[in-house]
Protein backbone atom coordinates (compact mmCIF):
# COMPACT_ATOMS: atom_id res chain seq x y z
CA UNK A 1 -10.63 17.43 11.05
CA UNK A 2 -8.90 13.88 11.07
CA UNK A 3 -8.27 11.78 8.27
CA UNK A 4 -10.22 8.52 8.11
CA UNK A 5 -8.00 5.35 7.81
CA UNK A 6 -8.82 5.27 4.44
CA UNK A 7 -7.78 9.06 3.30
CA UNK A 8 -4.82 7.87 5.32
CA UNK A 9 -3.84 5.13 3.28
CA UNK A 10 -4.47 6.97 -0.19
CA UNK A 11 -2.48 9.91 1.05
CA UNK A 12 0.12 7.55 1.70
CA UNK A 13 -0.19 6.23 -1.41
CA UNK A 14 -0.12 9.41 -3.43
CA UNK A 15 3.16 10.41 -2.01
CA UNK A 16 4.98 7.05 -2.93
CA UNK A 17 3.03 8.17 -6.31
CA UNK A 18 1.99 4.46 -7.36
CA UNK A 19 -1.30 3.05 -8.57
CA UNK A 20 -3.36 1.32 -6.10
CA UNK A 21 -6.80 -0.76 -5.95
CA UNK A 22 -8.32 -1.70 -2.28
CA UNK A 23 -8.63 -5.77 -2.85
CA UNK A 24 -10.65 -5.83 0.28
CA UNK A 25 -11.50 -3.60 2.75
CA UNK A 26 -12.57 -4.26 6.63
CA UNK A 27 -13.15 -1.08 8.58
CA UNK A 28 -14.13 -2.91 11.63
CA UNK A 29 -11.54 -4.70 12.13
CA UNK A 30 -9.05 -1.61 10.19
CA UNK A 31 -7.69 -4.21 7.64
CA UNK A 32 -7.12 -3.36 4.03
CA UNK A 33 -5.31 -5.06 1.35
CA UNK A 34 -3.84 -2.87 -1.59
CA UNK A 35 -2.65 -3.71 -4.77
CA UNK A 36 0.07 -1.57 -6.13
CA UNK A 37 1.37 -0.94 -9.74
CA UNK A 38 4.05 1.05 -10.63
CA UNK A 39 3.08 4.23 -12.34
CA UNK A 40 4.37 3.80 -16.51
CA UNK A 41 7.35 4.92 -16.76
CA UNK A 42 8.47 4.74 -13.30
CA UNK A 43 12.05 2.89 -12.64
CA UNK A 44 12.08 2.58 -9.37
CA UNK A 45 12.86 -0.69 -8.25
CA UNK A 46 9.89 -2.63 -6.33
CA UNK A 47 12.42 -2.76 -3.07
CA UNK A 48 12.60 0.49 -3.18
CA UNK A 49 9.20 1.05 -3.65
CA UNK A 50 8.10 -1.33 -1.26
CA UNK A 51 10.28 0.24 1.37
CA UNK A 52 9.24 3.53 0.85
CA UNK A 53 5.60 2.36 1.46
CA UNK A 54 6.88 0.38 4.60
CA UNK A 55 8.55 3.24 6.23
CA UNK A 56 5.36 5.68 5.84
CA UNK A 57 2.82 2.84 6.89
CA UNK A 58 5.05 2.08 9.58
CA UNK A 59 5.10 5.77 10.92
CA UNK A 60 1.02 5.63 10.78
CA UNK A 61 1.46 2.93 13.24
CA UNK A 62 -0.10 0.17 10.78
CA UNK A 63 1.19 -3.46 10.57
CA UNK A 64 2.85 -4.39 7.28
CA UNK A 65 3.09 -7.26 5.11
CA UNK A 66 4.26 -7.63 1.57
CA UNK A 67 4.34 -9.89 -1.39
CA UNK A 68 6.63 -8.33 -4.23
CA UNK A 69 5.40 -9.72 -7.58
CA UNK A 70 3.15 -12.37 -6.32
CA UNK A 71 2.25 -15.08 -8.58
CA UNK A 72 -1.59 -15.53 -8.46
CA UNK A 73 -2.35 -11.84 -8.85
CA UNK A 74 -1.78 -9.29 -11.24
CA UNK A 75 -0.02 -6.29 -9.75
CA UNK A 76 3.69 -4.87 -8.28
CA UNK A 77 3.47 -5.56 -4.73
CA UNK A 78 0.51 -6.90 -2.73
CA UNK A 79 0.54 -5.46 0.33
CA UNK A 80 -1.91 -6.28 3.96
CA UNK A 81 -1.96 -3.42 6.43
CA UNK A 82 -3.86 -3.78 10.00
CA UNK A 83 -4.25 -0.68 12.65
């Protein structure tokens, strides 16, 4: 059985072991914006976080775009993936 986008992107997710929301969601056009929080307690730096994300989505064959710490918004990394 294949993975829907969707399991995709929270399986992703779970491995970089962060805390995510879906801001939105299209799944006819396969573009989702995530926003990511690091877990309490985790050190990591948001780079490194961000490129760990990066390299998986990347592999998935998913377009990537970041905002570390954005301003208007109240998470880690803001992040808009596209299939």
């Amino acid at each position: 059985m294949e993975m829907t986008e969707r399991q995709l992107i929270q399986e992703i997710l779970n491995t970089v072991d962060v805390i995510y929301d879906f801001e939105n969601v299209d799944e006819d056009t396969k573009e989702y914006t995530l926003l990511i929080k690091r877990q309490t307690g985790d050190v990591r730096d948001l780079n490194v976080i961000n490129d760990e994300m990066k390299h998986y989505f990347n592999e998935a064959n998913f377009d990537y775009q970041e905002q570390v710490e954005p301003a208007e918004i109240d998470c880690d990394i803001r992040v808009q993936i596209k299939r």
